[in-house]
Each structure stands twice: as structure tokens, then as C-alpha cells.
PDB file of N, CA and C in Angstrom:
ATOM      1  N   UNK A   1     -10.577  12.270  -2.768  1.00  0.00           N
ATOM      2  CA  UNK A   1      -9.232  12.444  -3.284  1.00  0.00           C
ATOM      3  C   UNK A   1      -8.338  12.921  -2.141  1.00  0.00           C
ATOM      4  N   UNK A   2      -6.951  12.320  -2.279  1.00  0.00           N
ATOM      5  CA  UNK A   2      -6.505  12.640  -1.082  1.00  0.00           C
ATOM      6  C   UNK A   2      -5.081  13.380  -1.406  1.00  0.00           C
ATOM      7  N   UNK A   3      -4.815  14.841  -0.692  1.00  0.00           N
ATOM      8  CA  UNK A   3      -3.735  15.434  -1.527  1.00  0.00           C
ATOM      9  C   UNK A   3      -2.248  15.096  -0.429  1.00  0.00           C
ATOM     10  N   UNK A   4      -1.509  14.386  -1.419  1.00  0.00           N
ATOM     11  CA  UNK A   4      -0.006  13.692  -1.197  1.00  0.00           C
ATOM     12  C   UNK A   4       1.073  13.733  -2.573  1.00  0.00           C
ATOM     13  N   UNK A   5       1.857  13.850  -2.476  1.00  0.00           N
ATOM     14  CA  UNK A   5       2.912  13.892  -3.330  1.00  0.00           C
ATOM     15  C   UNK A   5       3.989  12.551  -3.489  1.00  0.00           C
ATOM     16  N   UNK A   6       3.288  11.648  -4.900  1.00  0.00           N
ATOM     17  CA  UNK A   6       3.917  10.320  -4.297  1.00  0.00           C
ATOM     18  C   UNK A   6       5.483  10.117  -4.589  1.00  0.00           C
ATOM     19  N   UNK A   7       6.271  11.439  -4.746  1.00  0.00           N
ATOM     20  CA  UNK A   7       7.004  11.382  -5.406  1.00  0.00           C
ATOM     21  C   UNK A   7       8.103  11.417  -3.584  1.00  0.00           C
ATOM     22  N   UNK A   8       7.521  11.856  -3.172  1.00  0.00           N
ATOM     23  CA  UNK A   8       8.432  11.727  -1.446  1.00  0.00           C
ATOM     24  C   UNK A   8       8.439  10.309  -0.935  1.00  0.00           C
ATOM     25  N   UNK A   9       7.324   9.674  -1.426  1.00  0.00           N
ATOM     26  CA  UNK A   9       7.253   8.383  -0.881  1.00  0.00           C
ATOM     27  C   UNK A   9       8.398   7.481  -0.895  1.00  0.00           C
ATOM     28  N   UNK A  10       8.552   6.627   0.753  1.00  0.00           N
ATOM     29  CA  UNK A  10       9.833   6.186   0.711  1.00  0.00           C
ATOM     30  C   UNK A  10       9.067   4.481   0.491  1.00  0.00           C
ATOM     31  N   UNK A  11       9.066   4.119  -0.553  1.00  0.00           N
ATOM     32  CA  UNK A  11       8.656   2.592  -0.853  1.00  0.00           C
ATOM     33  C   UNK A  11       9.278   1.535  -0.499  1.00  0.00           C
ATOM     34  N   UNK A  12       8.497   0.554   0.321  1.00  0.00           N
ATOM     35  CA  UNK A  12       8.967  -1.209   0.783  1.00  0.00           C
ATOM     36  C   UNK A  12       8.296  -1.833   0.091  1.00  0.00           C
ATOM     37  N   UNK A  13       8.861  -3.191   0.019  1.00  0.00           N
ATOM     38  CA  UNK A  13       8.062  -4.346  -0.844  1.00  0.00           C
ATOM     39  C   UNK A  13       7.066  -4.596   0.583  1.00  0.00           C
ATOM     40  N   UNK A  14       6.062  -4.883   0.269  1.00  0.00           N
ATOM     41  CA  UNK A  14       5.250  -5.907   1.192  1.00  0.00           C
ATOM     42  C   UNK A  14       6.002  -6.875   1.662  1.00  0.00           C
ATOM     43  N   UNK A  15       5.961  -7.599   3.315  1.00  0.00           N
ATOM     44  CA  UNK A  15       6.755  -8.485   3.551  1.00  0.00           C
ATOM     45  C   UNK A  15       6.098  -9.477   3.403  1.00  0.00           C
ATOM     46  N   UNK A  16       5.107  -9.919   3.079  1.00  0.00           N
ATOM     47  CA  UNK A  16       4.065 -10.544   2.718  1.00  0.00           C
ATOM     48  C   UNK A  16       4.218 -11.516   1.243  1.00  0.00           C
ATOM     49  N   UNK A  17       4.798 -10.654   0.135  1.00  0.00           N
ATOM     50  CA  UNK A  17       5.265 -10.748  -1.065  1.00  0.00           C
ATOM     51  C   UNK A  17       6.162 -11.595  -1.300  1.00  0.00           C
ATOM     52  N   UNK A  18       5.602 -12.632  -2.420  1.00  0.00           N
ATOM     53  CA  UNK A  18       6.385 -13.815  -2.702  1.00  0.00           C
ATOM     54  C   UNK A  18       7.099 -13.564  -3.348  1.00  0.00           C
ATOM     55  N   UNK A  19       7.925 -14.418  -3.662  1.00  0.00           N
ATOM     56  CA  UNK A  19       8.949 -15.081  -4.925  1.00  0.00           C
ATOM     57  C   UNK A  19       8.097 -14.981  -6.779  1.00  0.00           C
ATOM     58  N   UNK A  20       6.910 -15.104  -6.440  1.00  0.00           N
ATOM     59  CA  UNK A  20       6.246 -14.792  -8.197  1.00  0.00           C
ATOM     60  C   UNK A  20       6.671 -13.945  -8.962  1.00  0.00           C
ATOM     61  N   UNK A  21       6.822 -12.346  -8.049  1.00  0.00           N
ATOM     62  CA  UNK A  21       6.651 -11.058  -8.800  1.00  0.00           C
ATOM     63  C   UNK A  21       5.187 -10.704  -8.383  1.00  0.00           C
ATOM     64  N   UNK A  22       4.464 -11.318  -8.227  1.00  0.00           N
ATOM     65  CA  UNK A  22       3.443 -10.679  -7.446  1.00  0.00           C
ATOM     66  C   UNK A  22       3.210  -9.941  -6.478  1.00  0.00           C
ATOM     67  N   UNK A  23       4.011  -8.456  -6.210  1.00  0.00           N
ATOM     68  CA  UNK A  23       4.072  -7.251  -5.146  1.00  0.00           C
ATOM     69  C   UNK A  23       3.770  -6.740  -5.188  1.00  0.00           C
ATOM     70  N   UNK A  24       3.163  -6.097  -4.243  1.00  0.00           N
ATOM     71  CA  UNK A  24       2.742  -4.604  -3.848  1.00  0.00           C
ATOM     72  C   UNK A  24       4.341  -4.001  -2.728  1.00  0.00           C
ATOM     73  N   UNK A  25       4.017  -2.589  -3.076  1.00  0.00           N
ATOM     74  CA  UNK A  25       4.674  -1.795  -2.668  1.00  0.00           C
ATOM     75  C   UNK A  25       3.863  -0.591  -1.727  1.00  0.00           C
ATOM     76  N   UNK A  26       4.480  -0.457  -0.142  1.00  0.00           N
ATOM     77  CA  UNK A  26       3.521   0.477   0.431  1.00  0.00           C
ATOM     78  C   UNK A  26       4.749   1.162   0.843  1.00  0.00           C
ATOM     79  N   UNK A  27       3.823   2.745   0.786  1.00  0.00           N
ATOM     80  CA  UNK A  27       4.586   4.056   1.761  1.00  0.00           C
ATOM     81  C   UNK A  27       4.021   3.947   2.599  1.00  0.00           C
ATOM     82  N   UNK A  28       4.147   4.507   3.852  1.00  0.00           N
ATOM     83  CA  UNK A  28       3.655   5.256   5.003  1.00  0.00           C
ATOM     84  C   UNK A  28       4.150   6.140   5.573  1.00  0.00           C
ATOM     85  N   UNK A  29       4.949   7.182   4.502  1.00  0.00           N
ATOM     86  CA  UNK A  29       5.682   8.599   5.120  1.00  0.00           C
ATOM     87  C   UNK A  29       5.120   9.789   4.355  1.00  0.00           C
ATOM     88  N   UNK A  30       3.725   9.599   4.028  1.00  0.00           N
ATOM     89  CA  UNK A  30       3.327  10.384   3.270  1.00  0.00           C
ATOM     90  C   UNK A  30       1.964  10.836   4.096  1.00  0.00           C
ATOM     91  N   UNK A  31       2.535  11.244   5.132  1.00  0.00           N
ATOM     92  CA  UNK A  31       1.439  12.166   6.567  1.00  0.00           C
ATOM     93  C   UNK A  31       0.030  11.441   6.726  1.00  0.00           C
ATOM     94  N   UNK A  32      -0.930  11.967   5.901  1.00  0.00           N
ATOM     95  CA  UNK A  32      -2.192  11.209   6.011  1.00  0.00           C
ATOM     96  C   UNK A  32      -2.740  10.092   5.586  1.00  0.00           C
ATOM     97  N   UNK A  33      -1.914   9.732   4.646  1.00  0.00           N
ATOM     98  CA  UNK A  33      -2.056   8.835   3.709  1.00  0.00           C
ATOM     99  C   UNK A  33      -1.182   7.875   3.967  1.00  0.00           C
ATOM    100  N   UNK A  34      -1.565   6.555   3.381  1.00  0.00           N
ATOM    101  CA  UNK A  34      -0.939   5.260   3.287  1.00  0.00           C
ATOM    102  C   UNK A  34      -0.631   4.922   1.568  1.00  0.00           C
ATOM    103  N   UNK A  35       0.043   5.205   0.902  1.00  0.00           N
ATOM    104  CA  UNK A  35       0.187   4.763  -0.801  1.00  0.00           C
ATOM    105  C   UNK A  35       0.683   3.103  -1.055  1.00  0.00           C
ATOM    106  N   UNK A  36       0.009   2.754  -2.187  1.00  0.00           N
ATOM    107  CA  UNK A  36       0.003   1.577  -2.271  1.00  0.00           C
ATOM    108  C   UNK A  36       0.523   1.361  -4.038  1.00  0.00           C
ATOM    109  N   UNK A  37       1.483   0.496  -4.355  1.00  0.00           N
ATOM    110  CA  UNK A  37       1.486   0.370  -5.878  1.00  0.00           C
ATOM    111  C   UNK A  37       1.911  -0.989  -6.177  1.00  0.00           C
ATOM    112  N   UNK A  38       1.765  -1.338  -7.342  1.00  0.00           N
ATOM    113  CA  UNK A  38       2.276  -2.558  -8.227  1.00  0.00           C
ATOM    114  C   UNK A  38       3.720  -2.724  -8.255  1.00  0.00           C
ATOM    115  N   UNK A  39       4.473  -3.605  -7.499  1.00  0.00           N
ATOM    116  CA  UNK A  39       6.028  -3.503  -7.645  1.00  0.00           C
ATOM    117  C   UNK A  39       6.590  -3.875  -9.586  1.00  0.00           C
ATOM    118  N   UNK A  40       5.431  -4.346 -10.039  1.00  0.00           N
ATOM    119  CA  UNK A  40       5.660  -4.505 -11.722  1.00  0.00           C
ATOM    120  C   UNK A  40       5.613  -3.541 -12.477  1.00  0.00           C
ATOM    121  N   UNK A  41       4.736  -2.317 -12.188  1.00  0.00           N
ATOM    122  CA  UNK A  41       4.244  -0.939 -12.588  1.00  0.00           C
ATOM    123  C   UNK A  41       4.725   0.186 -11.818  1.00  0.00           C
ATOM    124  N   UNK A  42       6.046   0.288 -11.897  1.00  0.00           N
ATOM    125  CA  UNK A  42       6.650   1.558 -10.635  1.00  0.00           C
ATOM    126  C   UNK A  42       6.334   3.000 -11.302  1.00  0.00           C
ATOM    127  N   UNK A  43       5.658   2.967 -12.530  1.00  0.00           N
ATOM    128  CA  UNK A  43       5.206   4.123 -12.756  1.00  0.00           C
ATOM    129  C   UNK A  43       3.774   4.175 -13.061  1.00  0.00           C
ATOM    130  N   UNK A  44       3.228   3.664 -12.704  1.00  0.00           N
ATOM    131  CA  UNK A  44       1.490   3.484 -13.175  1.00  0.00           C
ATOM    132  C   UNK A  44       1.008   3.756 -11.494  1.00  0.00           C
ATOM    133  N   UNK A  45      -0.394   3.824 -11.479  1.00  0.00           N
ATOM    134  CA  UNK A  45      -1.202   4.256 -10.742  1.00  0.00           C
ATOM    135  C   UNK A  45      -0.843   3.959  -9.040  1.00  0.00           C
ATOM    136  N   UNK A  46      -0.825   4.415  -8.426  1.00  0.00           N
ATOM    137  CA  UNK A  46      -1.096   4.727  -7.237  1.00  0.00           C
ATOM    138  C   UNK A  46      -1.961   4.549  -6.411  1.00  0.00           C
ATOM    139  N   UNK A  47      -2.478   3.940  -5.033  1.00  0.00           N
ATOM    140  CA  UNK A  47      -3.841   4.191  -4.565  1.00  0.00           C
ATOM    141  C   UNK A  47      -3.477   4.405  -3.199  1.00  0.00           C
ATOM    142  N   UNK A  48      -4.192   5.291  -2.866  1.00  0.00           N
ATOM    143  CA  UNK A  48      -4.108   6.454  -1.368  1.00  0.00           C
ATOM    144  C   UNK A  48      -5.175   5.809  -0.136  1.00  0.00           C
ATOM    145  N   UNK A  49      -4.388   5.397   0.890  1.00  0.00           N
ATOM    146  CA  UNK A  49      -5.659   5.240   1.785  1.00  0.00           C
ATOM    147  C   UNK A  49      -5.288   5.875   3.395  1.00  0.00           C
ATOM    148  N   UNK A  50      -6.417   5.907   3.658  1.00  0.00           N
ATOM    149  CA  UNK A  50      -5.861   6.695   5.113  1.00  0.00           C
ATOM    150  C   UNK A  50      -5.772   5.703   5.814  1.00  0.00           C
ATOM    151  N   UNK A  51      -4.787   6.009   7.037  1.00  0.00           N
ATOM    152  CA  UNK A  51      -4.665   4.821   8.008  1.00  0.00           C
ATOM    153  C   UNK A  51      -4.709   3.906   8.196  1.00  0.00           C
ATOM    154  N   UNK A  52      -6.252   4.499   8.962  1.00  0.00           N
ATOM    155  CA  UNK A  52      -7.023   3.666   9.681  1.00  0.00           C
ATOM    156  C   UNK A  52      -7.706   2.855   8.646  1.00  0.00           C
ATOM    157  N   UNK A  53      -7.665   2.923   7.281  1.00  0.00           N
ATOM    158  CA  UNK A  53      -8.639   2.006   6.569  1.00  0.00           C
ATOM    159  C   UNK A  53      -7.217   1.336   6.227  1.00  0.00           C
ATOM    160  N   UNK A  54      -6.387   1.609   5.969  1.00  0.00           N
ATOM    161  CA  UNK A  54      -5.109   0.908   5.758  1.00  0.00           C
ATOM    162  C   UNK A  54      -5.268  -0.496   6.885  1.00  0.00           C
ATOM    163  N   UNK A  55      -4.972  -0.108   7.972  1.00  0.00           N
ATOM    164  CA  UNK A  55      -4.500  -0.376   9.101  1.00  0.00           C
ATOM    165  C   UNK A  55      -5.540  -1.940   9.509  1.00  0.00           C
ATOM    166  N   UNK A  56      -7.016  -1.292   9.185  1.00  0.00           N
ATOM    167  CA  UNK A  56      -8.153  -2.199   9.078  1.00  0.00           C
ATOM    168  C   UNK A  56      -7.841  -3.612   7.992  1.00  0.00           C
ATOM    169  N   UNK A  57      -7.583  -3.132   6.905  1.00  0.00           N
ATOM    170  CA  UNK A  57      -7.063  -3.778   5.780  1.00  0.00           C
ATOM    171  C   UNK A  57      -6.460  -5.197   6.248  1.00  0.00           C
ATOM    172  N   UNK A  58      -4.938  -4.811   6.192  1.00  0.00           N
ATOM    173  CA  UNK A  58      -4.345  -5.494   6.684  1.00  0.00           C
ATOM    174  C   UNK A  58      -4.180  -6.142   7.862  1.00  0.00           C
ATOM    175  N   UNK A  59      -5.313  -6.038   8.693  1.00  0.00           N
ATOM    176  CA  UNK A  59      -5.732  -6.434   9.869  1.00  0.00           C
ATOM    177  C   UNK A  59      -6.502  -7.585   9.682  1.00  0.00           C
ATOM    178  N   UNK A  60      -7.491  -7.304   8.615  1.00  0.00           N
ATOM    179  CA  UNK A  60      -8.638  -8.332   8.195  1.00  0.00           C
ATOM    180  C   UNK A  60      -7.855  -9.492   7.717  1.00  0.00           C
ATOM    181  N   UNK A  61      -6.841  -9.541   6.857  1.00  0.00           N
ATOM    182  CA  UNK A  61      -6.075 -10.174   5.852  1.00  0.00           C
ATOM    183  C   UNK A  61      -5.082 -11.166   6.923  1.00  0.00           C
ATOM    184  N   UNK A  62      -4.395 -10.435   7.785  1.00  0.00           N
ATOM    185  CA  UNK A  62      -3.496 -11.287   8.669  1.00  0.00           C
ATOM    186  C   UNK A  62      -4.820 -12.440   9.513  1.00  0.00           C
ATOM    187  N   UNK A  63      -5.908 -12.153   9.473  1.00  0.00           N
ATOM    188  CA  UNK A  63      -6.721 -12.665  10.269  1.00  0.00           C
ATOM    189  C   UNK A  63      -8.072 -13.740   9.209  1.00  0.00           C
ATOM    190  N   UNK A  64      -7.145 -13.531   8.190  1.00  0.00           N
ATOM    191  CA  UNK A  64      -7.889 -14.780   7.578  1.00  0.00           C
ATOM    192  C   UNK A  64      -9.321 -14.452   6.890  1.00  0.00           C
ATOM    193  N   UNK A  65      -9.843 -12.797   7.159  1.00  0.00           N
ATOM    194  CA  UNK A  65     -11.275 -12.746   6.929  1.00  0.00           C
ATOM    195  C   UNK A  65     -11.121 -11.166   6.235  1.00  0.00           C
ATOM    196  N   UNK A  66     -10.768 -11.186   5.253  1.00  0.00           N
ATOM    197  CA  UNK A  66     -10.574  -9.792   4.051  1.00  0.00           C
ATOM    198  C   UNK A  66     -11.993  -9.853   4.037  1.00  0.00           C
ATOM    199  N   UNK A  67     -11.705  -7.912   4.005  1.00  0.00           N
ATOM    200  CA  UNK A  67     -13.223  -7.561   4.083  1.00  0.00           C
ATOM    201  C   UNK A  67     -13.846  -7.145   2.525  1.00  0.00           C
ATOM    202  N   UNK A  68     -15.033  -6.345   2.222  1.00  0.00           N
ATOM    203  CA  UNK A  68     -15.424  -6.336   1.392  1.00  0.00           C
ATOM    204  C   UNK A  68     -15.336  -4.952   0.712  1.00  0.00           C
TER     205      UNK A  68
END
């Protein structure tokens, strides 16, 4: 569990994110953490990742080979 307050979070759409409605929304001003949410669900769940697993993430994904 990772302690952040998602209520500081300054939220972007993914630039990634189409025309469907199919978005995600990420912070990254929330110190240790990376927050991630449903741009359809701006009040439902949240998911916290650090960085570097962030960072990995979207690394795998631009590169064609999402990990597991």
C-alpha cells in the first residue's frame, strides 16, 4: 500500500488515448507514486505505482512487448 493523497493529484489524459472514451488518466505529482484512473470513473478507484514500475510499464507498451 502506498501512502498518497489522490486528492492533490494534478490529472492528464493519456496521450496515447483515443477518440472511443477509452482513457486512462495519470498523475505524477504525487512524490513516490505514479496514480492511474479511468477517465469514465473520475471517482472510482485509483491505482498507485511507483516509478520505476510505472516507467517500466510504459516502456514495454511503446515497444510493442507489454509485460506480464
Amino acid at each position: 500500500m502506498y501512502d498518497f493523497d489522490p486528492s492533490d493529484a494534478r490529472w492528464r489524459t493519456s496521450s496515447r488515448s483515443g477518440a472511443n472514451g477509452n482513457c486512462v488518466e495519470v498523475a505524477d505529482n504525487l512524490g513516490a507514486v505514479v496514480a492511474v484512473r479511468d477517465s469514465k470513473d473520475r471517482s472510482g478507484a485509483v491505482l498507485a505505482f511507483r516509478h520505476a514500475a510505472w516507467a517500466t510499464f510504459t516502456a514495454s507498451l511503446k515497444n510493442g512487448t507489454p509485460s506480464a
